[in-house]
C-alpha atoms as a PDB file:
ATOM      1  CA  UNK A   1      -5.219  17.974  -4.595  1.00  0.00           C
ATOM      2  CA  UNK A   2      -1.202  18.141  -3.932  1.00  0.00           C
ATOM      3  CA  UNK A   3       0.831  15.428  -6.726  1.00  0.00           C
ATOM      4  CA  UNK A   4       3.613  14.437  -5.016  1.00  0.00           C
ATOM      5  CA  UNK A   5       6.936  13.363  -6.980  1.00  0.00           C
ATOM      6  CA  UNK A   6      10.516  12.312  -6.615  1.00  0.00           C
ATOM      7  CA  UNK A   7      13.044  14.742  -8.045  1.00  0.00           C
ATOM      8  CA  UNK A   8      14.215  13.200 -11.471  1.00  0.00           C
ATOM      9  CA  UNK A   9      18.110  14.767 -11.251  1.00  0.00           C
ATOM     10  CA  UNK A  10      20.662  15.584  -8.285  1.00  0.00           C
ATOM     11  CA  UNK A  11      20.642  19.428  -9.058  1.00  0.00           C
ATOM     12  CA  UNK A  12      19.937  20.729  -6.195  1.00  0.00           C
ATOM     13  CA  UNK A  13      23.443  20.619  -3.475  1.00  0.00           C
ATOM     14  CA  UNK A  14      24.066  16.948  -4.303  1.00  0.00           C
ATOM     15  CA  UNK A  15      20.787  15.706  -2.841  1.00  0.00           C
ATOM     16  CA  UNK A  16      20.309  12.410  -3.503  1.00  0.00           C
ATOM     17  CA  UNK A  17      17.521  11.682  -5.490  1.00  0.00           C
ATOM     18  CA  UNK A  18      15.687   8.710  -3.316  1.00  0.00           C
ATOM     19  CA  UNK A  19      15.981  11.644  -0.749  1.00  0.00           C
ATOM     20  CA  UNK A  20      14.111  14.417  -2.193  1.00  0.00           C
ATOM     21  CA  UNK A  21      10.374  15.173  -2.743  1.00  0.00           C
ATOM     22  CA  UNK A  22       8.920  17.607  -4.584  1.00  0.00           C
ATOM     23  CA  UNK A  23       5.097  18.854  -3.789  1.00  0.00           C
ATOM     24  CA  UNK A  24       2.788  21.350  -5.224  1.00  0.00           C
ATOM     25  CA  UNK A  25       0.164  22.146  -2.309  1.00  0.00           C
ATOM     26  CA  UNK A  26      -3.260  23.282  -3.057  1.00  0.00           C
ATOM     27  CA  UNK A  27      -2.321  26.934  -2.348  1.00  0.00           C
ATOM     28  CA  UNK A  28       0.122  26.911  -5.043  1.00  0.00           C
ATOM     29  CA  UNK A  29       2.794  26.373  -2.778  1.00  0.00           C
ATOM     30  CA  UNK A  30       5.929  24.696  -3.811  1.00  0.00           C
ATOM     31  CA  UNK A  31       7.104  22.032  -0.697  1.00  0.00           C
ATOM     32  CA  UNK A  32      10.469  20.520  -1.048  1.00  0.00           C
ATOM     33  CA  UNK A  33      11.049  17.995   1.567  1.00  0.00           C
ATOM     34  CA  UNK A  34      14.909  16.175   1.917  1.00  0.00           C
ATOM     35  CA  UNK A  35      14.537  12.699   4.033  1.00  0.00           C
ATOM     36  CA  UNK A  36      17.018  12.632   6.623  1.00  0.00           C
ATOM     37  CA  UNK A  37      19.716   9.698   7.473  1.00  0.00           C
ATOM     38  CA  UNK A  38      21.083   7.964  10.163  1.00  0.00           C
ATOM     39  CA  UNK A  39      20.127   5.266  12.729  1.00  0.00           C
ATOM     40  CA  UNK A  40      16.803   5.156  14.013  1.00  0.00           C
ATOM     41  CA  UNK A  41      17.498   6.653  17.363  1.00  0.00           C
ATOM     42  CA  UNK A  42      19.714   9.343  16.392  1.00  0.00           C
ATOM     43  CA  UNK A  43      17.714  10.159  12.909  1.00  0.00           C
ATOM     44  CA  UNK A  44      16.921  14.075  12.769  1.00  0.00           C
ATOM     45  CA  UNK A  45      13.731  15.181  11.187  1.00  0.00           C
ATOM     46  CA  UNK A  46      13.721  15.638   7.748  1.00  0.00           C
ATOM     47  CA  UNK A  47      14.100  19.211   6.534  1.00  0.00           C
ATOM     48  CA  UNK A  48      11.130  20.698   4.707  1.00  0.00           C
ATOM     49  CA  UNK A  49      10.938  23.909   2.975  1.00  0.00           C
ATOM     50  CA  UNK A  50       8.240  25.697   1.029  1.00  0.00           C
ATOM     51  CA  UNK A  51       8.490  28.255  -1.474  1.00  0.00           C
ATOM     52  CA  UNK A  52       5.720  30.546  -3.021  1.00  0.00           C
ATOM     53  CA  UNK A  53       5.260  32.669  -6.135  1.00  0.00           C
ATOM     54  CA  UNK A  54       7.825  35.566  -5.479  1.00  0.00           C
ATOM     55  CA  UNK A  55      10.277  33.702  -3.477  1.00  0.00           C
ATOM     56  CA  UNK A  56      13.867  33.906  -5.376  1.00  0.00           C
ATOM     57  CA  UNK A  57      13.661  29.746  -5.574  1.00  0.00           C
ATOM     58  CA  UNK A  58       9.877  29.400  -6.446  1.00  0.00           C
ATOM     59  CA  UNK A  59      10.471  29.614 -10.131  1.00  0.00           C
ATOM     60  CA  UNK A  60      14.199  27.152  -9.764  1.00  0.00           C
ATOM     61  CA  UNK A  61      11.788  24.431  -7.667  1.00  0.00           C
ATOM     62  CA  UNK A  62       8.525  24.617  -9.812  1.00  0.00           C
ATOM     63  CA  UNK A  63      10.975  23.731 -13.087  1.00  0.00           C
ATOM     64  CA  UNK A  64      11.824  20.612 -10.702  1.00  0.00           C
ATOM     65  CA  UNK A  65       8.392  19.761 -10.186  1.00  0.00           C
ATOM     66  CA  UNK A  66       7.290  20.107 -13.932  1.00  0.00           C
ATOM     67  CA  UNK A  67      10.429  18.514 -15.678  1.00  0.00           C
ATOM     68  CA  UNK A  68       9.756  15.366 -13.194  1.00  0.00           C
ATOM     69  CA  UNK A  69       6.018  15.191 -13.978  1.00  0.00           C
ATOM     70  CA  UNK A  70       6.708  15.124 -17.546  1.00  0.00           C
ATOM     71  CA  UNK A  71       9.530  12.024 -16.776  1.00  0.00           C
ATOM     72  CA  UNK A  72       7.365  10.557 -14.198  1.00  0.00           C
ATOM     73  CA  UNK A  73       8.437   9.346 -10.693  1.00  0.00           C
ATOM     74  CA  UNK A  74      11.659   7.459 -10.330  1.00  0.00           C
ATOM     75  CA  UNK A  75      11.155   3.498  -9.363  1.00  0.00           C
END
């Protein structure tokens, strides 16, 4: 079962917070996911990347994903 969370602080490149999610898949994966802007019809796709135990940024994300359990998800 993946818990799904907001990201608590603007660490990471000035992401806004209501922007960025922060997942822990089944597989132990890490998946970060930043929503995009813009109008409807000229919206890209929101950018999704997923780290795993090894990757130079697993550790960096997984910190994210703890320290915003422990605060809980943003309103």
């Amino acid at each position: 079962m993946a818990a799904a969370h907001s990201a608590a602080c603007t660490a990471a490149g000035g992401i806004p917070d209501d922007r960025l999610s922060i997942e822990r898949r089944s597989d132990g994966a890490i998946l970060v996911r930043v929503q995009s802007t813009g109008s409807v019809g000229e919206r890209l796709p929101d950018a999704v990347f997923s780290f795993r135990s090894g990757d130079p940024q697993y550790a960096y994300w997984l910190g994210r994903l703890n320290a915003t359990a422990r605060s809980g998800p943003t309103p």
